[in-house]
N, C-alpha and C. Protein backbone atom coordinates (compact mmCIF):
# COMPACT_ATOMS: atom_id res chain seq x y z
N UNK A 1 -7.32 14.84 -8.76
CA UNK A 1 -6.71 14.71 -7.45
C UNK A 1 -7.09 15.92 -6.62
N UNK A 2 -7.54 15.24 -5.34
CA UNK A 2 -7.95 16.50 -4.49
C UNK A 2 -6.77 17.48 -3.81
N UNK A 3 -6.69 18.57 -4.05
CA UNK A 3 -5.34 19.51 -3.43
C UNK A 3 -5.84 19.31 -2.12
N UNK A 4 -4.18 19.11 -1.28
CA UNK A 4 -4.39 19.38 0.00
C UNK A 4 -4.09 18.29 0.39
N UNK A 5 -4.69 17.06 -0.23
CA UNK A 5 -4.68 16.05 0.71
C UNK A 5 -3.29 14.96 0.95
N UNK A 6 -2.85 14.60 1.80
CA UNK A 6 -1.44 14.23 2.11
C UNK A 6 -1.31 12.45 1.81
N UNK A 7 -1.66 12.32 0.31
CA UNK A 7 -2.13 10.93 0.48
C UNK A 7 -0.36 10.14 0.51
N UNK A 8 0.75 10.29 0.11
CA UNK A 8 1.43 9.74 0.39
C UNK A 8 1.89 9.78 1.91
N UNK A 9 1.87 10.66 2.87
CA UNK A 9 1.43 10.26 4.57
C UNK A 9 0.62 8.84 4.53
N UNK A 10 -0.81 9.14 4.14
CA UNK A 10 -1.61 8.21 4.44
C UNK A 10 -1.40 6.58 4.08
N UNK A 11 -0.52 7.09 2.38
CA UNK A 11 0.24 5.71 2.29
C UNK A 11 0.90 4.74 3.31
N UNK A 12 1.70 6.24 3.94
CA UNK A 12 2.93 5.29 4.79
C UNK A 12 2.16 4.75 5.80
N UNK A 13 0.87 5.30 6.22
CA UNK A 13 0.27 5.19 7.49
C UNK A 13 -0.41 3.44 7.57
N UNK A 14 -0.93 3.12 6.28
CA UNK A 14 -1.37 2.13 5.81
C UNK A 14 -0.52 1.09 5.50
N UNK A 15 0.75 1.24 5.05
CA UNK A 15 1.92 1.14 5.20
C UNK A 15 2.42 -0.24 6.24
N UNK A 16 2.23 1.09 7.76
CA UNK A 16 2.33 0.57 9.03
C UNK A 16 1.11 -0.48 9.57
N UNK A 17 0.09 0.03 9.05
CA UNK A 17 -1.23 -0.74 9.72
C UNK A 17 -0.57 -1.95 9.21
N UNK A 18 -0.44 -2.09 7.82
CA UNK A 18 0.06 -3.70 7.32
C UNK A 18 0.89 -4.36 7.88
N UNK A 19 1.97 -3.64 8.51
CA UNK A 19 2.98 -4.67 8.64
C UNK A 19 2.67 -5.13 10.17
N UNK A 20 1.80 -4.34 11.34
CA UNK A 20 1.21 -4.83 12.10
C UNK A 20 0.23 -5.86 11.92
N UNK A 21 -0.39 -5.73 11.00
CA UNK A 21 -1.52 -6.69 10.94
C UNK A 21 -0.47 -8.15 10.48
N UNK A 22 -0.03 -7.80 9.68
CA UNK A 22 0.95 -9.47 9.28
C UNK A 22 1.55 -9.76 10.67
N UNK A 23 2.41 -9.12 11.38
CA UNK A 23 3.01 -9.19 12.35
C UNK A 23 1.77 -10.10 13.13
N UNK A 24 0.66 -9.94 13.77
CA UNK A 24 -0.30 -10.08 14.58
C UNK A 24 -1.24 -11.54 13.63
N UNK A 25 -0.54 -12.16 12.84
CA UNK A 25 -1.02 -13.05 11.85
C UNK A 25 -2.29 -13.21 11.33
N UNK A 26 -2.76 -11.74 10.97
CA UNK A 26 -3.67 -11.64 10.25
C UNK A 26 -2.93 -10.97 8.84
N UNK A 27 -2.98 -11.97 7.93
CA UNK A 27 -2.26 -11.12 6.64
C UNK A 27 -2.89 -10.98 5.56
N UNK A 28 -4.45 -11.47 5.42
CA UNK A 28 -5.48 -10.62 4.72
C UNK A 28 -5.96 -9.70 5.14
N UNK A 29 -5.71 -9.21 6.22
CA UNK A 29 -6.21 -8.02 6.86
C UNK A 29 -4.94 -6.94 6.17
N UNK A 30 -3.63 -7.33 6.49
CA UNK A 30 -2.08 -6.43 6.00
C UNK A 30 -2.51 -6.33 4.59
N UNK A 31 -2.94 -7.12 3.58
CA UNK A 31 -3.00 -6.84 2.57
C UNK A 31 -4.01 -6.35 2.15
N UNK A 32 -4.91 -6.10 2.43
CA UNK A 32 -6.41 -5.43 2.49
C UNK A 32 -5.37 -3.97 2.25
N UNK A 33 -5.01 -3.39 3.54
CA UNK A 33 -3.89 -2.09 3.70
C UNK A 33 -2.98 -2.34 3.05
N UNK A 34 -2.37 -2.92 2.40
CA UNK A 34 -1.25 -2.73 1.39
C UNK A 34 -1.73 -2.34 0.16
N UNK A 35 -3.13 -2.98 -0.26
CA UNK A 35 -3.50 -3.13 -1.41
C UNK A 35 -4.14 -1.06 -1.46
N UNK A 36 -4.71 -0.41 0.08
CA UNK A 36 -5.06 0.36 0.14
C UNK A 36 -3.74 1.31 0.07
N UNK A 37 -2.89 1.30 0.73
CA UNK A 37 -1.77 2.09 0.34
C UNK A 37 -1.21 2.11 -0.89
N UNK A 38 -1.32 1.05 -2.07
CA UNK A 38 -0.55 1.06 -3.59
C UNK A 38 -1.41 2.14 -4.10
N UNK A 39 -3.27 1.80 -3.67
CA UNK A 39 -4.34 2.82 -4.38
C UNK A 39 -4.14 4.92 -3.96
N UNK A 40 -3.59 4.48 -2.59
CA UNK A 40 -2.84 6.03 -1.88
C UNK A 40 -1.98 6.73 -3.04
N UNK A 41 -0.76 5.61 -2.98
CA UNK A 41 -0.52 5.59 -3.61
C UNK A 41 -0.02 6.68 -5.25
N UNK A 42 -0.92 5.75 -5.90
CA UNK A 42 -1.34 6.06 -7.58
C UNK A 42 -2.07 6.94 -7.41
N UNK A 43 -3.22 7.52 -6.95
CA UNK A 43 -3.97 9.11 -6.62
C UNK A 43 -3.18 9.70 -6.36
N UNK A 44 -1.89 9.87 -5.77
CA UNK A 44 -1.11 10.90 -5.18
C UNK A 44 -0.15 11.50 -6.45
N UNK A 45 -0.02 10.41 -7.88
CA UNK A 45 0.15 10.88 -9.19
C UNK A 45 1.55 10.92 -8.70
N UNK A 46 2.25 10.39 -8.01
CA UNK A 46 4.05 10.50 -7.83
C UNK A 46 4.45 9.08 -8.71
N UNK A 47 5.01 9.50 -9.46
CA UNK A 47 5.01 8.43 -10.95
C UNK A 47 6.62 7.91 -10.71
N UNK A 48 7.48 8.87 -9.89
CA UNK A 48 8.71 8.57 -9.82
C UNK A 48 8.96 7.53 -8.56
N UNK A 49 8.31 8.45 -7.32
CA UNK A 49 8.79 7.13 -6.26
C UNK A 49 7.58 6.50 -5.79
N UNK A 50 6.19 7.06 -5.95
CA UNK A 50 5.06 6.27 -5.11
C UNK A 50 4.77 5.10 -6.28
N UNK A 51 4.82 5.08 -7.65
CA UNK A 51 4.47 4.20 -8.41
C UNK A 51 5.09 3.04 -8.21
N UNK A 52 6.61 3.24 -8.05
CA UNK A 52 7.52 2.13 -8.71
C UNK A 52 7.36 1.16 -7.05
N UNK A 53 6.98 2.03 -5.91
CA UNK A 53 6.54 0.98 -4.83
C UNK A 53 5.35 0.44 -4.32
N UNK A 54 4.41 1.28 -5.20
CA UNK A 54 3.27 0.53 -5.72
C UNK A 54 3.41 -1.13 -6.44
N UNK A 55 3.54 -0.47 -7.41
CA UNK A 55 4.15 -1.89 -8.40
C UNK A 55 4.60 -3.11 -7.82
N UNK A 56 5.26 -2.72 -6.69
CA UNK A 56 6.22 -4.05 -5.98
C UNK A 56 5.64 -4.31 -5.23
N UNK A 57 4.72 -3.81 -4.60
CA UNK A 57 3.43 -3.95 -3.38
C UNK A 57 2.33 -4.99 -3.98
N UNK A 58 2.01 -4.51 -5.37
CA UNK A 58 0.71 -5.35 -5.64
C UNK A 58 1.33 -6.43 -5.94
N UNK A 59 2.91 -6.42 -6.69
CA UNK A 59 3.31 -7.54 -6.96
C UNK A 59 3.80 -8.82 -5.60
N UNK A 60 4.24 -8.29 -4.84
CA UNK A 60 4.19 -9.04 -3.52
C UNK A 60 3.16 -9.95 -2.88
N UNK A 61 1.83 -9.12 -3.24
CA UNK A 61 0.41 -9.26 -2.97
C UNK A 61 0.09 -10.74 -3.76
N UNK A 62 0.77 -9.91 -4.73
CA UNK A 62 -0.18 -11.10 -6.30
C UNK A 62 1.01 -12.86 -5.71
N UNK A 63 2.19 -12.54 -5.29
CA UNK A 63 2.81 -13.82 -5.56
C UNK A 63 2.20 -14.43 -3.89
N UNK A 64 2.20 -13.96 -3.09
CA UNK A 64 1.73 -14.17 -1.62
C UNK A 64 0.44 -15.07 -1.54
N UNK A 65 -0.43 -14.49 -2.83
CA UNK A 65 -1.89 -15.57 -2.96
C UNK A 65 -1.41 -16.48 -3.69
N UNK A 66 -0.45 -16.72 -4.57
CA UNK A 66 -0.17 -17.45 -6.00
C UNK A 66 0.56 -18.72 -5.22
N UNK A 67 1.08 -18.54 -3.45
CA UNK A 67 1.90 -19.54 -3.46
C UNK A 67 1.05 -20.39 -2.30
């Protein structure tokens, strides 16, 4: 992991892009950025709170194509 870099910011930032892009009914585009914020994420090595909303992100992802 690179020091310095503020990847849980960038999470949230990606975060936001998503929920605009769904909003604007493009929601392979939101999940493109969701899927990029879970990866923010897990590099950022926060095992306590960035993981466990990771997890629920990809899982959201995964049932969203499944239905």
């Amino acid at each position: 992991m690179e020091e310095g870099f503020d990847y849980e910011g960038a999470a949230l930032m990606y975060d936001r892009a998503a929920e605009l892009y769904v909003l604007d009914n493009l929601p392979t585009q939101g999940n493109s950025f969701l899927v990029k914020a879970c990866d923010l994420r897990i590099m950022s090595r926060d095992y306590t709170n960035g993981l466990p909303i990771a997890i629920k992100n990809y899982d959201k992802i995964g049932r969203k194509l499944l239905s």
